[in-house]
N, C-alpha and C. Protein backbone atom coordinates (compact mmCIF):
# COMPACT_ATOMS: atom_id res chain seq x y z
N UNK A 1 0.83 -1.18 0.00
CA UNK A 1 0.00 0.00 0.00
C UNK A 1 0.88 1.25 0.00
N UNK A 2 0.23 2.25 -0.84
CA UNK A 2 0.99 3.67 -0.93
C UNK A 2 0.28 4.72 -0.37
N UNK A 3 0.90 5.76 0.33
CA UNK A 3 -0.22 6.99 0.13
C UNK A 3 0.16 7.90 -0.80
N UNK A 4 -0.67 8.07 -1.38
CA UNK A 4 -0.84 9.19 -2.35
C UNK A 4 -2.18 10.42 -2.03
N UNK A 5 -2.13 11.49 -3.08
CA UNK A 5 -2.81 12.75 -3.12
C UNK A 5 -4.49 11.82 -3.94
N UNK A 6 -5.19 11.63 -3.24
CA UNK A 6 -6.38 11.44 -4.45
C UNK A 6 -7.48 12.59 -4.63
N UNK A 7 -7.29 13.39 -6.09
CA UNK A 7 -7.99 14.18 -6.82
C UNK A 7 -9.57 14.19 -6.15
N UNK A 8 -10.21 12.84 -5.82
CA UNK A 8 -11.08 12.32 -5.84
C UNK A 8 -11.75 12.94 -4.15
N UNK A 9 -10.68 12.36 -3.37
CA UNK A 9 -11.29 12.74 -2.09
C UNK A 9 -11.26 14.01 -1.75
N UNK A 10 -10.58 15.57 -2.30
CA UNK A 10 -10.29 16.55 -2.06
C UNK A 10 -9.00 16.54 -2.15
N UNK A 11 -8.31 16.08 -2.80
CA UNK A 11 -6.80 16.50 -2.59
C UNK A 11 -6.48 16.17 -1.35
N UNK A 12 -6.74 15.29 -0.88
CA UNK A 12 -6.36 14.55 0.61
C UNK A 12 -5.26 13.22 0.58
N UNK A 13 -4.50 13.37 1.48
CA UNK A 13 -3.68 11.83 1.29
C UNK A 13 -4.80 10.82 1.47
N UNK A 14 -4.94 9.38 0.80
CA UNK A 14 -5.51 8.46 1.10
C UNK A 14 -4.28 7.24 0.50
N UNK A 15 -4.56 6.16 1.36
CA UNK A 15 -3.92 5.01 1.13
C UNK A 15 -4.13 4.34 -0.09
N UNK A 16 -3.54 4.05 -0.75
CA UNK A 16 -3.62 3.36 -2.41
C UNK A 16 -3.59 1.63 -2.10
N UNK A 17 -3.94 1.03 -2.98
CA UNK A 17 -3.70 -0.49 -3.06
C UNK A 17 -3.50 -0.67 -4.36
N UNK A 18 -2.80 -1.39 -4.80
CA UNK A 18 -2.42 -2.48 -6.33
C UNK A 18 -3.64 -2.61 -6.88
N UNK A 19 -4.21 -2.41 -8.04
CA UNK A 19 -5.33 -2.55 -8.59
C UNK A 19 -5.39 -4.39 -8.34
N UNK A 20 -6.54 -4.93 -8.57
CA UNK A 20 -7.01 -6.79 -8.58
C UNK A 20 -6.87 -6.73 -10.37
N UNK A 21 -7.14 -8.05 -10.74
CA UNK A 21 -7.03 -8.63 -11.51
C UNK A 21 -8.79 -8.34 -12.45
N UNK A 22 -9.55 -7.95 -11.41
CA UNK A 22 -10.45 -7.60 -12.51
C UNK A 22 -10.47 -6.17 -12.95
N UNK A 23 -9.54 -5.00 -12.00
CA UNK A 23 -9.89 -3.90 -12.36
C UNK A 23 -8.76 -3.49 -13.39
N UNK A 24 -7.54 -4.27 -13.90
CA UNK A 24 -7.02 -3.98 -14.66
C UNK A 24 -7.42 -4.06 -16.00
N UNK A 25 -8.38 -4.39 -16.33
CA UNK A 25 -8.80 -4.70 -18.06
C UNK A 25 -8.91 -3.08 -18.35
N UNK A 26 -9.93 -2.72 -17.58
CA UNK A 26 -10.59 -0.95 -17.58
C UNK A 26 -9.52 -0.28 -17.19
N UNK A 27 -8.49 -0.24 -16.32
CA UNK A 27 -7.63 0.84 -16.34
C UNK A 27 -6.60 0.50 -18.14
N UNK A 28 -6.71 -0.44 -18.75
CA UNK A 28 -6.00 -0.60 -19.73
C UNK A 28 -6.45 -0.17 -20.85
N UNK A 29 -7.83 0.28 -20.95
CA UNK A 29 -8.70 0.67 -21.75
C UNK A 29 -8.97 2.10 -22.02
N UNK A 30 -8.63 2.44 -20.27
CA UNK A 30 -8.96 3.97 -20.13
C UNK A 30 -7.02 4.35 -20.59
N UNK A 31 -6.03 4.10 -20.53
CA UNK A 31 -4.44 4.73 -20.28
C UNK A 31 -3.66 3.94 -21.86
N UNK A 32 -3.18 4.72 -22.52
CA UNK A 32 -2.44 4.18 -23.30
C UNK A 32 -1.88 3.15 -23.51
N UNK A 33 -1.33 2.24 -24.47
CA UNK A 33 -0.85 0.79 -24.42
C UNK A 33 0.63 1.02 -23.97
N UNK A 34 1.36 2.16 -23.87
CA UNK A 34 2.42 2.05 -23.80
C UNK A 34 2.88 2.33 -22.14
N UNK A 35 1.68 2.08 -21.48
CA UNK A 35 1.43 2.59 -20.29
C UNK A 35 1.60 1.33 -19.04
N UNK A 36 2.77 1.24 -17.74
CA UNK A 36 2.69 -0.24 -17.72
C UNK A 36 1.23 -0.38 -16.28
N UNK A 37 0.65 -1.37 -16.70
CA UNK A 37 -0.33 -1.30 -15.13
C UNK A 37 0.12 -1.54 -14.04
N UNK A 38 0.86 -1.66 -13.70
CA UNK A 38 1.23 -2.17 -12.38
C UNK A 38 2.44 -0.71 -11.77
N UNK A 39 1.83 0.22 -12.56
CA UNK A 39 2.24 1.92 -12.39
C UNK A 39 0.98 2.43 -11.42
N UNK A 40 -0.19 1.65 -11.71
CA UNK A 40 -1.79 2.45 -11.13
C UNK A 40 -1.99 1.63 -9.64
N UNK A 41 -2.46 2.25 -9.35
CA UNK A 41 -2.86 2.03 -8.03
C UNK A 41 -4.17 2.48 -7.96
N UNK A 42 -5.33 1.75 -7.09
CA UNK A 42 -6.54 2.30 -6.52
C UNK A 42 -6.60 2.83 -5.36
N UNK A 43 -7.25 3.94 -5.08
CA UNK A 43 -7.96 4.82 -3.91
C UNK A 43 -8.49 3.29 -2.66
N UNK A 44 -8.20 3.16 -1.49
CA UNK A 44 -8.87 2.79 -1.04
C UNK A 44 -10.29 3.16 0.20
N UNK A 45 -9.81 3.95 0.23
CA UNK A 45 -11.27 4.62 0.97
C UNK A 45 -12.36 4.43 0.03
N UNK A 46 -13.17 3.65 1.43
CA UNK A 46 -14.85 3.41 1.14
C UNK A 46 -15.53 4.44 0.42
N UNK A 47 -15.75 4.02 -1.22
CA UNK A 47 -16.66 4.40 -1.61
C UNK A 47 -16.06 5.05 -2.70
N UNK A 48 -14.67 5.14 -2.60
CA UNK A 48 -13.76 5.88 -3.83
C UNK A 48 -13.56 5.50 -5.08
N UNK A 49 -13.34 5.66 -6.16
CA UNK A 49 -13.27 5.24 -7.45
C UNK A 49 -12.13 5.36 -8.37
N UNK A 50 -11.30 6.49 -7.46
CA UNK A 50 -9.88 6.54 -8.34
C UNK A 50 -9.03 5.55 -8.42
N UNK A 51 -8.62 5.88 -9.43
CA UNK A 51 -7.36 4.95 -9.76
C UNK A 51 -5.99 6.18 -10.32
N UNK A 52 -5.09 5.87 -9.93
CA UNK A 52 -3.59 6.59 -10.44
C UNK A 52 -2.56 6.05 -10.52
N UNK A 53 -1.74 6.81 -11.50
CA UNK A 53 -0.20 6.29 -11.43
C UNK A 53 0.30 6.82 -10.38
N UNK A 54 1.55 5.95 -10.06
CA UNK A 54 2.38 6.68 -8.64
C UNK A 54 3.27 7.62 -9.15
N UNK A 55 3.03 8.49 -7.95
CA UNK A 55 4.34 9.35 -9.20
C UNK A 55 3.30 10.52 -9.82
N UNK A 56 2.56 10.12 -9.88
CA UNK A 56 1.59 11.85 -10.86
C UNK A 56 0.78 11.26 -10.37
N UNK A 57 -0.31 12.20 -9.21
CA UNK A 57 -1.53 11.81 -9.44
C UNK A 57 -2.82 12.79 -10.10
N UNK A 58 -1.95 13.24 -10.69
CA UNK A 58 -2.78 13.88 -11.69
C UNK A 58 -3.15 12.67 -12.93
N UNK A 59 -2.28 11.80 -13.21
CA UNK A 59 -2.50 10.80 -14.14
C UNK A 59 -3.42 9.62 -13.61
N UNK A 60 -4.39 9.41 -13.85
CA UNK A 60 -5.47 8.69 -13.96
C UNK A 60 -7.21 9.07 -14.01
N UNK A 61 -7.87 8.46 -13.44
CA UNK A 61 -8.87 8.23 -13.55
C UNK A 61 -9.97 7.72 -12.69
N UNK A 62 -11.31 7.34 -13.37
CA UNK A 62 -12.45 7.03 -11.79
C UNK A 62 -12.78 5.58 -12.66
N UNK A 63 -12.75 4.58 -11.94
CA UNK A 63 -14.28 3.39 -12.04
C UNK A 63 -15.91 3.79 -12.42
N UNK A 64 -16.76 2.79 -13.62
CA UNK A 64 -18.20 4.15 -13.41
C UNK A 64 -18.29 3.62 -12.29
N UNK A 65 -19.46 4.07 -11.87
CA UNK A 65 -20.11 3.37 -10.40
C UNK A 65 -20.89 2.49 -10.09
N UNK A 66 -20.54 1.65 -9.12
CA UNK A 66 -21.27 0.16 -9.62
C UNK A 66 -22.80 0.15 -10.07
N UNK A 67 -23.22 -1.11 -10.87
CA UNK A 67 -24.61 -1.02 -11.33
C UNK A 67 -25.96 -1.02 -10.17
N UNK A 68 -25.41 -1.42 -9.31
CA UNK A 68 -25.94 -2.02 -8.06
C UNK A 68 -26.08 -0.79 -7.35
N UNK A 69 -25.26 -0.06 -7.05
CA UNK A 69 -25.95 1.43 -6.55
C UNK A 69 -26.50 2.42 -7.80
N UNK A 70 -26.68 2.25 -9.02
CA UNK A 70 -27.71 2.71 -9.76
C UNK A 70 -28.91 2.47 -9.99
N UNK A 71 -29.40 0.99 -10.03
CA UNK A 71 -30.41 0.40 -9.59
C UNK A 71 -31.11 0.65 -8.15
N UNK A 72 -30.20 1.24 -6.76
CA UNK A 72 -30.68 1.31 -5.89
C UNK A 72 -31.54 3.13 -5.97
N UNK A 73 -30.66 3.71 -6.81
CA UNK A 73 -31.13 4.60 -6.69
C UNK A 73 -32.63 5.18 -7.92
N UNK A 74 -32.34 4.08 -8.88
CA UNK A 74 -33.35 4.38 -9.72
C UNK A 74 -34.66 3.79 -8.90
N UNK A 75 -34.37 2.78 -8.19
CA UNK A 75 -36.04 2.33 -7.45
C UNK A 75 -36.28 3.60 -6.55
N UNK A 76 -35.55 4.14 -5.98
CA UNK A 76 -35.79 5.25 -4.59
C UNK A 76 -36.26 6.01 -5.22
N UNK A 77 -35.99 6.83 -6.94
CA UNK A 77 -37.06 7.84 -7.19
C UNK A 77 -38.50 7.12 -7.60
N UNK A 78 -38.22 5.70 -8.33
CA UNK A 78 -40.05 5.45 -8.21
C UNK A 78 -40.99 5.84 -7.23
């Protein structure tokens, strides 16, 4: 685990973790091919979505948000 600056929480230090094995397809999709993954790291604070390279965290990006809290929220306005 790293801490880094995440964009996401306010420009706050938060602890990073190694992206898993399923979230690397989408960070490879979203960052150039010449780009290596195991440069990105994820946000771990509950509820966060960033992902960054170490080293710039200006370089990266968000996860969308799961389907499962869109569905929760599309029943709550019915």
């Amino acid at each position: 685990m790293v801490s880094m600056r995440c964009v996401n929480c306010g420009d706050t230090v938060q602890v990073f973790r190694r992206l898993t094995q399923a979230e690397k397809p989408y960070v490879e999709q979203q960052k150039p091919k010449h780009t290596r993954l195991g440069a990105y790291y994820r946000c771990s604070r509950d509820g966060c979505l960033r992902f960054q390279r170490r080293g710039n965290h200006k370089d990266g990006g968000s996860f969308p948000e799961p389907e499962a809290k869109d569905q929760a929220k599309d029943q709550i306005k019915d």
